[in-house]
C-alpha atoms as a PDB file:
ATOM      1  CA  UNK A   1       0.000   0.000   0.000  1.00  0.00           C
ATOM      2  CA  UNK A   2       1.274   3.261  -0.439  1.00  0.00           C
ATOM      3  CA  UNK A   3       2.196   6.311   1.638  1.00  0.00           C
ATOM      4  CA  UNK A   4       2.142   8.910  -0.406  1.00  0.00           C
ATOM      5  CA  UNK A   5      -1.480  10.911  -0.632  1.00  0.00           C
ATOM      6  CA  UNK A   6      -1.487  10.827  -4.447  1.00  0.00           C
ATOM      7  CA  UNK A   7      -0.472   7.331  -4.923  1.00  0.00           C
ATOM      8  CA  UNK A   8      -3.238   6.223  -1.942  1.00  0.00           C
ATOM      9  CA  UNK A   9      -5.613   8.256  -4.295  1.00  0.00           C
ATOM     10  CA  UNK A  10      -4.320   6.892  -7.739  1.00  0.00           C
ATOM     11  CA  UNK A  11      -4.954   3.333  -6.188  1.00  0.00           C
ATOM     12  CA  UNK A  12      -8.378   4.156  -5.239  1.00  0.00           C
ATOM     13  CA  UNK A  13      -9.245   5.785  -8.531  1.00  0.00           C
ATOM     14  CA  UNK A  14      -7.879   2.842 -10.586  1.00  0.00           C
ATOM     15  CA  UNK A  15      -9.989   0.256  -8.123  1.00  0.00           C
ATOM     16  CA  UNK A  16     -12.781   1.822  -9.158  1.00  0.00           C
ATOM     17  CA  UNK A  17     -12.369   2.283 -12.769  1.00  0.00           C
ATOM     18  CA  UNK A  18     -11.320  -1.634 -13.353  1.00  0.00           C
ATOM     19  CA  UNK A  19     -14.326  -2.594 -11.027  1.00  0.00           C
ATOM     20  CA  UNK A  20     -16.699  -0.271 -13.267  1.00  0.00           C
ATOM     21  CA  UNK A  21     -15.112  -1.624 -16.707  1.00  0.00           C
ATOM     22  CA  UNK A  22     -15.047  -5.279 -15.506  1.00  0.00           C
ATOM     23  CA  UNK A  23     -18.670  -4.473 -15.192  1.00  0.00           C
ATOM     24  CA  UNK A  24     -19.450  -2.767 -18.822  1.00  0.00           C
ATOM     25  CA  UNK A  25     -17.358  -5.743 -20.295  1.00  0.00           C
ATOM     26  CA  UNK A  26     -19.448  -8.227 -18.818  1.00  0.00           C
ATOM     27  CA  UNK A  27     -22.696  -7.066 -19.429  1.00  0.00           C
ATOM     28  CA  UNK A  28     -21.348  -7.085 -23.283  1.00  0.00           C
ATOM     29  CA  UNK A  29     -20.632 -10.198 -22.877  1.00  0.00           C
ATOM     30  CA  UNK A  30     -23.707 -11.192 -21.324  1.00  0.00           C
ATOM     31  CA  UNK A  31     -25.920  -9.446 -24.418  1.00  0.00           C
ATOM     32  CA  UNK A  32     -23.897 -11.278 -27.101  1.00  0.00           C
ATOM     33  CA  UNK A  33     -24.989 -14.555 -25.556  1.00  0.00           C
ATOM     34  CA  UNK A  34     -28.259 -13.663 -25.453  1.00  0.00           C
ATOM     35  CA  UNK A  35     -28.238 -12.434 -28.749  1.00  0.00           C
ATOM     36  CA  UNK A  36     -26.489 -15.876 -30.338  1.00  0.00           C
ATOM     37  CA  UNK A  37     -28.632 -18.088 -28.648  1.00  0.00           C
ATOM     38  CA  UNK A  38     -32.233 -15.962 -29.709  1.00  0.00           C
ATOM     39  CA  UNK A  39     -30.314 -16.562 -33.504  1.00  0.00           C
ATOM     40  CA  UNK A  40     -29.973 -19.558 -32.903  1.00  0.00           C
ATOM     41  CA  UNK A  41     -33.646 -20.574 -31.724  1.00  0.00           C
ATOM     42  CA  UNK A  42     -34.877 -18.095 -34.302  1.00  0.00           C
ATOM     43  CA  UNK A  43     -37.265 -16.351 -31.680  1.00  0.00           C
ATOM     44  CA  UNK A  44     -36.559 -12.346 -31.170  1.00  0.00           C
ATOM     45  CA  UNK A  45     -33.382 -12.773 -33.521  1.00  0.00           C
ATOM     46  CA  UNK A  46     -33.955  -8.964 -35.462  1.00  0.00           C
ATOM     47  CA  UNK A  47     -34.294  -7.331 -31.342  1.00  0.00           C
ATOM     48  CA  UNK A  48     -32.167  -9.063 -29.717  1.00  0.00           C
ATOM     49  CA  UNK A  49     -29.712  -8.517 -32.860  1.00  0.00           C
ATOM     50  CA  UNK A  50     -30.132  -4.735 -32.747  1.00  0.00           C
ATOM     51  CA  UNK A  51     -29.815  -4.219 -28.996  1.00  0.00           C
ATOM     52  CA  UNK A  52     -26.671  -5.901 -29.624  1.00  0.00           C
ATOM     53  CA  UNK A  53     -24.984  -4.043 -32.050  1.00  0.00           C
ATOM     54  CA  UNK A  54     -26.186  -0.578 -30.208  1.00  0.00           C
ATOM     55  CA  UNK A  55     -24.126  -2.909 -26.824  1.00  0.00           C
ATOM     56  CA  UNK A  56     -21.469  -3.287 -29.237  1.00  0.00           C
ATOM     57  CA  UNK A  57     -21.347   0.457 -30.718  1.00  0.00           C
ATOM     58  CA  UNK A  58     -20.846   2.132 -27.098  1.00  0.00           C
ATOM     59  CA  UNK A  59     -18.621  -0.057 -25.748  1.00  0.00           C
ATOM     60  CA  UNK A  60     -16.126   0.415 -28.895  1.00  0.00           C
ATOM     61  CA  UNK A  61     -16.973   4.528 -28.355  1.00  0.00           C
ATOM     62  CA  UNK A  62     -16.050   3.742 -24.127  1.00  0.00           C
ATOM     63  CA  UNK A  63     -12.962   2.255 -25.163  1.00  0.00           C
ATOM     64  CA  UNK A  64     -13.964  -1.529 -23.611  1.00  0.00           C
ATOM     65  CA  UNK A  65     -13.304  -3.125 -27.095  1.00  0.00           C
ATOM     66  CA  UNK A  66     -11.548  -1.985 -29.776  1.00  0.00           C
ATOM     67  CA  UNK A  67     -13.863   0.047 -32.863  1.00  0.00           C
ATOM     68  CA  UNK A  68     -12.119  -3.018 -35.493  1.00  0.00           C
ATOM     69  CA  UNK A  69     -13.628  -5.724 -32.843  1.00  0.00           C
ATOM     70  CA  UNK A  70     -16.836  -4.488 -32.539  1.00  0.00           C
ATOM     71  CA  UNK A  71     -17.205  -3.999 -36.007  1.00  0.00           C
ATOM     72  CA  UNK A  72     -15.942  -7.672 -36.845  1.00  0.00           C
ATOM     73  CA  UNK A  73     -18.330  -8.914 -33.818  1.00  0.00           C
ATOM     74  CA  UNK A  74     -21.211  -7.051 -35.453  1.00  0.00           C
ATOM     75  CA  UNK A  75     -20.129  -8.427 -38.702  1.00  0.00           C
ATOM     76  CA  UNK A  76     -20.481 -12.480 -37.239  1.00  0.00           C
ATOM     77  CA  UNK A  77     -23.395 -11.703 -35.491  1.00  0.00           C
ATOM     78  CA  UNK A  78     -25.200  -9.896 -38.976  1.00  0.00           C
ATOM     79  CA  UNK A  79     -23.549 -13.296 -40.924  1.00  0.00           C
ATOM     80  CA  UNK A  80     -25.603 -15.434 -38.211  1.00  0.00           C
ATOM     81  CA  UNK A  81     -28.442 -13.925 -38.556  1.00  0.00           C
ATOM     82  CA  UNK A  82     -28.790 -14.109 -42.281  1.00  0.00           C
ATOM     83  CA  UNK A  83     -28.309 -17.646 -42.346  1.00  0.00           C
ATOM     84  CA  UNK A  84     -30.649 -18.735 -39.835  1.00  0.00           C
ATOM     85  CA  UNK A  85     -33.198 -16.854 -41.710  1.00  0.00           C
END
C-alpha cells in the first residue's frame, strides 16, 4: 500500500475504474450470448440482434473493445443472422 497521498488516491481511482469496466465488459458479454442463442432458436433474432450491435457500438466509443472488434463482432453476429433466416 502506499504512503504517499497521491499514490493512496491513484490506487483508489484505478480500483474503481477496473471494477466499473469489468462491469461494462461483462454485461457485453452477457448481451452477445443472449443475442447468439435468440439466432440460434430463431425467436426475437432482429431485437435481440439490434440491442446488440447498439451494446457493441458504445462499448467500442467507451474504449472496452476496440472500434475493429466491434465492427468484426457485429459483422459475425449480422452473418448469423442471415443464415438462420
Amino acid at each position: 500500500m502506499p504512503n504517499i497521498k497521491s499514490a493512496i488516491k491513484r490506487v483508489n481511482v484505478t480500483e474503481k475504474k477496473t471494477a466499473a469496466n469489468k462491469m461494462k465488459k461483462s454485461e457485453m458479454r452477457t448481451v452477445l450470448k443472449k443475442a447468439k442463442a435468440s439466432i440460434a432458436s430463431g425467436e426475437g433474432s432482429a431485437e435481440a440482434f439490434k440491442t446488440a450491435q447498439i451494446t457493441l457500438d458504445k462499448a467500442a466509443s467507451k474504449g472496452h473493445i476496440s472500434k475493429n472488434a466491434a465492427s468484426r463482432t457485429k459483422s459475425r453476429l449480422a452473418k448469423a443472422a442471415n443464415a438462420a433466416k
